[in-house]
Protein backbone atom coordinates (compact mmCIF):
# COMPACT_ATOMS: atom_id res chain seq x y z
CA UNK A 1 29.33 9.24 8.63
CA UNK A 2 29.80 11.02 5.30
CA UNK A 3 32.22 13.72 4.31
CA UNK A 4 29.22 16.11 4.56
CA UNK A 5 27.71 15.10 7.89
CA UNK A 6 28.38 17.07 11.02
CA UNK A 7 30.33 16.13 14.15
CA UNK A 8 28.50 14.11 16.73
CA UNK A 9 28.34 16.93 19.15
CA UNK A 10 26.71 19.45 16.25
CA UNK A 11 24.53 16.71 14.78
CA UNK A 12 21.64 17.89 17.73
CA UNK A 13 21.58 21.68 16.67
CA UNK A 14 22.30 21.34 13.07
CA UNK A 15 19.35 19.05 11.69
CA UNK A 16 16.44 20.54 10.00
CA UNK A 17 13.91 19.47 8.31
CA UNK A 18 14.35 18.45 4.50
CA UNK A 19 11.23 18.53 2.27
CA UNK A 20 12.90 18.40 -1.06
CA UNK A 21 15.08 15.37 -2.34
CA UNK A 22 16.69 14.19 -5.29
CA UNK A 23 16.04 11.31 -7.36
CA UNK A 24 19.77 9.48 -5.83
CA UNK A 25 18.22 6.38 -3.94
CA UNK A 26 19.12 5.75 -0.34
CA UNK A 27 21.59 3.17 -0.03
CA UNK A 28 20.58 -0.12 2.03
CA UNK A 29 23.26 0.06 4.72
CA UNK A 30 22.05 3.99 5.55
CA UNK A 31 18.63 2.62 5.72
CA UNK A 32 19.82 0.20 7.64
CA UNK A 33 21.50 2.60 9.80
CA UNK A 34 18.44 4.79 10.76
CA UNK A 35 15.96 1.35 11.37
CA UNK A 36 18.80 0.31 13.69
CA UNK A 37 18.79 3.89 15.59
CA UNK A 38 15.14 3.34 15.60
CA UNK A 39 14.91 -0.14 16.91
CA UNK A 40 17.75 0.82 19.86
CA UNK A 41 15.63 3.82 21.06
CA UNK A 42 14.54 3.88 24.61
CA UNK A 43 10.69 3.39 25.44
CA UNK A 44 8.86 3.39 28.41
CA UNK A 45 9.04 0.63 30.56
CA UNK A 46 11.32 -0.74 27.34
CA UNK A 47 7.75 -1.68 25.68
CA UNK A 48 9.20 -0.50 22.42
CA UNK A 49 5.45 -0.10 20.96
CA UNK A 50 6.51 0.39 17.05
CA UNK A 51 7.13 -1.29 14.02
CA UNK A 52 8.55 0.11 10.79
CA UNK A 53 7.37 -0.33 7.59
CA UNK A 54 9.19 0.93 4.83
CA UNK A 55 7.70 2.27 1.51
CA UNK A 56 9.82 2.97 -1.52
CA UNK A 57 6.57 2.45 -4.10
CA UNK A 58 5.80 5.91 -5.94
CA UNK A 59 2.23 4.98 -5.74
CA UNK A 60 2.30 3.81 -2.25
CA UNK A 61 4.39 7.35 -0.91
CA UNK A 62 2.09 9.58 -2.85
CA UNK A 63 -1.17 7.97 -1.07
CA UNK A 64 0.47 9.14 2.11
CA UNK A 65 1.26 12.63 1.36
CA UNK A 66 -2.08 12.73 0.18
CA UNK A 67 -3.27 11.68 3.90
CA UNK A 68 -1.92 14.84 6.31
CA UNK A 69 -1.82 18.51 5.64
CA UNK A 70 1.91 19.10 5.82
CA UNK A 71 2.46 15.29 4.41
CA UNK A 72 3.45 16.30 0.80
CA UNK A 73 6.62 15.47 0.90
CA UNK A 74 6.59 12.31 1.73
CA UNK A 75 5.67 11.92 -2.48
CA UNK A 76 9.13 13.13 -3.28
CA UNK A 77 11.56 11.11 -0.85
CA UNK A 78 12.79 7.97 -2.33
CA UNK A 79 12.33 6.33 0.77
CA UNK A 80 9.63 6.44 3.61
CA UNK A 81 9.70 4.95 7.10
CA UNK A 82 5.78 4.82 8.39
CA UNK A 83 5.75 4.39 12.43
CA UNK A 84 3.35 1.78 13.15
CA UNK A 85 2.24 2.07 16.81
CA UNK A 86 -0.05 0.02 18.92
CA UNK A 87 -1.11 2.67 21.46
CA UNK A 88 -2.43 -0.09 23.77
CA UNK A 89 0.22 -1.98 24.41
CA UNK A 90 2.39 1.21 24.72
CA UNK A 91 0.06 2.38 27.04
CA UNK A 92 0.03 6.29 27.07
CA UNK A 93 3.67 7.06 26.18
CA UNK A 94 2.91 5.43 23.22
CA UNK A 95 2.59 8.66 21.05
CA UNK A 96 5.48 9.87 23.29
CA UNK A 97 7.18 6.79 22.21
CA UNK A 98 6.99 7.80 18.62
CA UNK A 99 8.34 10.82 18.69
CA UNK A 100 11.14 9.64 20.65
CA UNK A 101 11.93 6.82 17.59
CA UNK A 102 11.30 9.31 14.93
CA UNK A 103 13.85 11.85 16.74
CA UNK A 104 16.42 9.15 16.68
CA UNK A 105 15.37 8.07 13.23
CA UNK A 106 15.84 11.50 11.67
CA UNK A 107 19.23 12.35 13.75
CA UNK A 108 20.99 9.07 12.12
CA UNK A 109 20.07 10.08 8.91
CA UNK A 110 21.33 13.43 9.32
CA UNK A 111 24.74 12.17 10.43
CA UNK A 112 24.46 10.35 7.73
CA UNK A 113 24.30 13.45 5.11
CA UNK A 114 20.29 12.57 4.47
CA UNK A 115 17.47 14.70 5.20
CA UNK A 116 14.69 13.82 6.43
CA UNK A 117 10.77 15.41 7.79
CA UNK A 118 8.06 13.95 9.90
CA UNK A 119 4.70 14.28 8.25
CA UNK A 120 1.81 13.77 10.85
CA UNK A 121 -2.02 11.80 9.42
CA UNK A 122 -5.17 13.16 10.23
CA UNK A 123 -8.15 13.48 11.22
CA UNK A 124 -8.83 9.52 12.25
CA UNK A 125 -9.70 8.44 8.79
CA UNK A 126 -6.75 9.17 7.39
CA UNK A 127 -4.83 7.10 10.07
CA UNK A 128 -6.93 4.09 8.71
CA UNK A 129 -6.29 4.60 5.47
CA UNK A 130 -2.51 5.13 6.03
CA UNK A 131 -2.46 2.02 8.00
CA UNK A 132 -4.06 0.41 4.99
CA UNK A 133 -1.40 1.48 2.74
CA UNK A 134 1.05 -0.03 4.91
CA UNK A 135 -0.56 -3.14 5.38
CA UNK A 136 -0.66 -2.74 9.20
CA UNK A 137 -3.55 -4.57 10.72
CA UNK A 138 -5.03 -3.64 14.25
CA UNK A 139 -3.62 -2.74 16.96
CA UNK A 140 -1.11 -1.22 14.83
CA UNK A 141 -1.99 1.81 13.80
CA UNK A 142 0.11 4.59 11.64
CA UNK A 143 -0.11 8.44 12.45
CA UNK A 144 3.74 9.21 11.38
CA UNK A 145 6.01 8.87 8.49
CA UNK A 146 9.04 10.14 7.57
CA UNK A 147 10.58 10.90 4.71
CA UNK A 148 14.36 10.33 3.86
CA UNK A 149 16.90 11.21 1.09
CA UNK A 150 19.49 13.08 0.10
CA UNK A 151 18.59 16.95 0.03
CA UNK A 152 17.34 18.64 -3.24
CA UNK A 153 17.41 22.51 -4.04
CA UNK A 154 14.93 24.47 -2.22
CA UNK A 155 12.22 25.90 -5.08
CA UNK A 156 12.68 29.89 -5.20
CA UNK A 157 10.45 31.87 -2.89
CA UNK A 158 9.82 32.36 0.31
CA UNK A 159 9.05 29.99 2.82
CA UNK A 160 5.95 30.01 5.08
CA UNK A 161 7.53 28.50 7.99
CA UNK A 162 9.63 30.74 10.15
CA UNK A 163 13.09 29.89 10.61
CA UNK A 164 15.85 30.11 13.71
CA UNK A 165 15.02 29.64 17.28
CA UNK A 166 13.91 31.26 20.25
CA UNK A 167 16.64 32.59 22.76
CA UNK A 168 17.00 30.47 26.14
CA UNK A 169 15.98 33.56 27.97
CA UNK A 170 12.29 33.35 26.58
CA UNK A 171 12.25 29.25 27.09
CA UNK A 172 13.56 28.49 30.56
CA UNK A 173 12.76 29.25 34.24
CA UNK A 174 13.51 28.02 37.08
CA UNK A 175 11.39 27.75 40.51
């Protein structure tokens, strides 16, 4: 942990997602940290359907943002960890599966002092051509990527997505 990262027991309410990053690379041993948080995540029936490929290339990590929606700032993280998943060997938790190891991926880089953001690819062709950019051959196939680095200043304005969260009250009930 770094002098900036929160206690273990905040770590779960305090992450958000980081879309802006500065130029300071990510060290080996913290990238090493988040593949290992990644690697030790719990799958279904422990089929552990993923495999990580990591892209640092500026050309290769502005292909992908190019790929999703939402996926732009995957261009301006120094590092990216794609989620290569073969859906048919994780049967269907395998997109379940991924979220799980990007969850885990993201929390160790937050306790860790990095941010980090999901981006999602579609529609289908843009899957293939992500998986192309990663050099992931079938079954694997490459719908999420997340980017990772230490937070930047937020541009001035306001942001489109809403912020805080929904009280309890309006979430849970109980039968």
């Amino acid at each position: 942990m770094t002098s900036s990262s929160p206690a273990p027991e905040e770590a779960l309410v305090t992450m958000r997602a980081t879309r802006w990053f500065t130029d300071r690379p990510v060290s080996d041993d913290a990238l090493y940290r988040v593949l290992e948080a990644g690697r030790w995540t719990g799958s279904a029936r422990n089929r552990q359907p993923w495999r990580f490929v990591v892209v640092r290339g500026t050309d290769a990590r502005r292909r992908l943002a190019s790929l999703g929606a939402y996926a732009g700032h995957l261009a301006g993280a120094p590092v990216v960890v794609a989620l290569a998943v073969d859906e048919a060997a994780g049967g269907l938790d395998a997109q379940f599966d991924a979220g799980r190891v990007a969850q885990n991926m993201m929390l160790a880089a937050h306790v860790q002092g990095l941010g980090s953001c999901p981006a999602t690819f579609f529609p289908e062709s843009a899957v293939d051509q992500a998986g192309q950019v990663c050099a992931v051959r079938t079954p694997w196939r490459v719908r999420t990527a997340l980017s990772i680095g230490h937070p930047g200043a937020v541009p001035a304005g306001k942001s489109a997505i809403p912020t805080g969260r929904r009280p309890l009250a309006e979430l849970v009930t109980e039968v």
